[in-house]
Protein backbone atom coordinates (compact mmCIF):
# COMPACT_ATOMS: atom_id res chain seq x y z
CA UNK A 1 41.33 27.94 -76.16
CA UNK A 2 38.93 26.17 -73.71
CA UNK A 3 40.38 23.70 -71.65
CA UNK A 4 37.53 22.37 -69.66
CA UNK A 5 34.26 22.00 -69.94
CA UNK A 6 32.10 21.23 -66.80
CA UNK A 7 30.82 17.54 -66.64
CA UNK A 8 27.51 19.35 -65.37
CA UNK A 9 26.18 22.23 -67.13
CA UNK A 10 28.61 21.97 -70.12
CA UNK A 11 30.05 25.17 -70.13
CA UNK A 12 33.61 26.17 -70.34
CA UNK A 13 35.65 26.64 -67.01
CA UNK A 14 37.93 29.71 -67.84
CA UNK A 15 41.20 30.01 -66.28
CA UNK A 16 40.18 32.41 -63.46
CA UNK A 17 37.63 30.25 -62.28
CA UNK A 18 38.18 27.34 -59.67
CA UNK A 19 36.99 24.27 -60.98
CA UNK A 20 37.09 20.72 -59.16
CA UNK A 21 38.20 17.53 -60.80
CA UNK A 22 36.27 14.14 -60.08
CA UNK A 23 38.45 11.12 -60.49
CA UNK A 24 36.50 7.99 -62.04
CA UNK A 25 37.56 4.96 -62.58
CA UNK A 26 35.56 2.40 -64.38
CA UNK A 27 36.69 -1.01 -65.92
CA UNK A 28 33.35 -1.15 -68.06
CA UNK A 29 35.48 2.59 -69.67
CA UNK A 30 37.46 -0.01 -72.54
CA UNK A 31 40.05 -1.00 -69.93
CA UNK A 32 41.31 2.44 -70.28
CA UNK A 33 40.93 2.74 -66.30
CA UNK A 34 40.16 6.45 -64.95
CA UNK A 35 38.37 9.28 -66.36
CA UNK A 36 38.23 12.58 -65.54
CA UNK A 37 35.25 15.15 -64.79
CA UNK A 38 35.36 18.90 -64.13
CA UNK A 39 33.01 21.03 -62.55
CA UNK A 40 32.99 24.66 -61.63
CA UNK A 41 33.89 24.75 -57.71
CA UNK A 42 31.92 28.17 -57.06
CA UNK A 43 28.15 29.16 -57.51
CA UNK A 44 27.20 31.24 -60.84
CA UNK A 45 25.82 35.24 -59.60
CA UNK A 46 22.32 34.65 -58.20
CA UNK A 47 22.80 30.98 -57.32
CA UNK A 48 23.50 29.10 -54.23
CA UNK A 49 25.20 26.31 -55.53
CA UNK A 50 27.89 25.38 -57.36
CA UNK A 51 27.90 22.99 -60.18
CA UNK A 52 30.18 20.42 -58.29
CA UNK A 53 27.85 21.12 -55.14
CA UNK A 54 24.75 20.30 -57.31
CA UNK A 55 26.31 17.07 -58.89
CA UNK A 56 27.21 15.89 -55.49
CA UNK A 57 23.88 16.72 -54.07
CA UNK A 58 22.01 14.93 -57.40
CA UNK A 59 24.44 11.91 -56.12
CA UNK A 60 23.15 12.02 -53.00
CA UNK A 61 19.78 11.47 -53.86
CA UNK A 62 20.05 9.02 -56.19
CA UNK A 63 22.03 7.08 -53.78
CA UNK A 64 19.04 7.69 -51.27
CA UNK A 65 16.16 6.82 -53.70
CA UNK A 66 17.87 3.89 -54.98
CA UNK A 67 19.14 2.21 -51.91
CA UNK A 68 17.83 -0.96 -50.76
C-alpha cells in the first residue's frame, strides 16, 4: 500500500525511505486550513539533490525572480 506520494516528482515514498513533510496552510484551501506535502528527504543514485532540496531551491528562485 503506498502511503505517500512526493508533492515533487510524484512517486511513491516507501517506508525505508526518509521523506520530509511541508506544512501549508492556506485559507483560499475551502476553510479546511493546512495541507500537507511530502517529499523524498535524500537524493535518487546519480543525483545531487533531493526532491525536497530541489522544491526548496525552485522556491528560492521564484521568490528571487518575482520579488519587487
Amino acid at each position: 500500500m503506498i502511503a505517500k506520494r512526493c508533492a515533487y516528482c510524484q512517486s511513491a515514498i516507501l517506508a525505508e525511505q526518509r521523506w520530509v513533510r511541508q506544512k501549508i496552510y492556506d485559507p483560499a484551501l475551502d476553510g479546511h486550513g493546512a495541507d500537507y506535502r511530502s517529499y523524498h528527504a535524500e537524493p535518487f543514485a546519480g543525483e545531487e539533490l533531493g526532491c525536497w532540496e530541489k522544491h526548496q531551491v525552485e522556491q528560492e528562485i521564484t521568490r528571487s525572480v518575482y520579488a519587487p
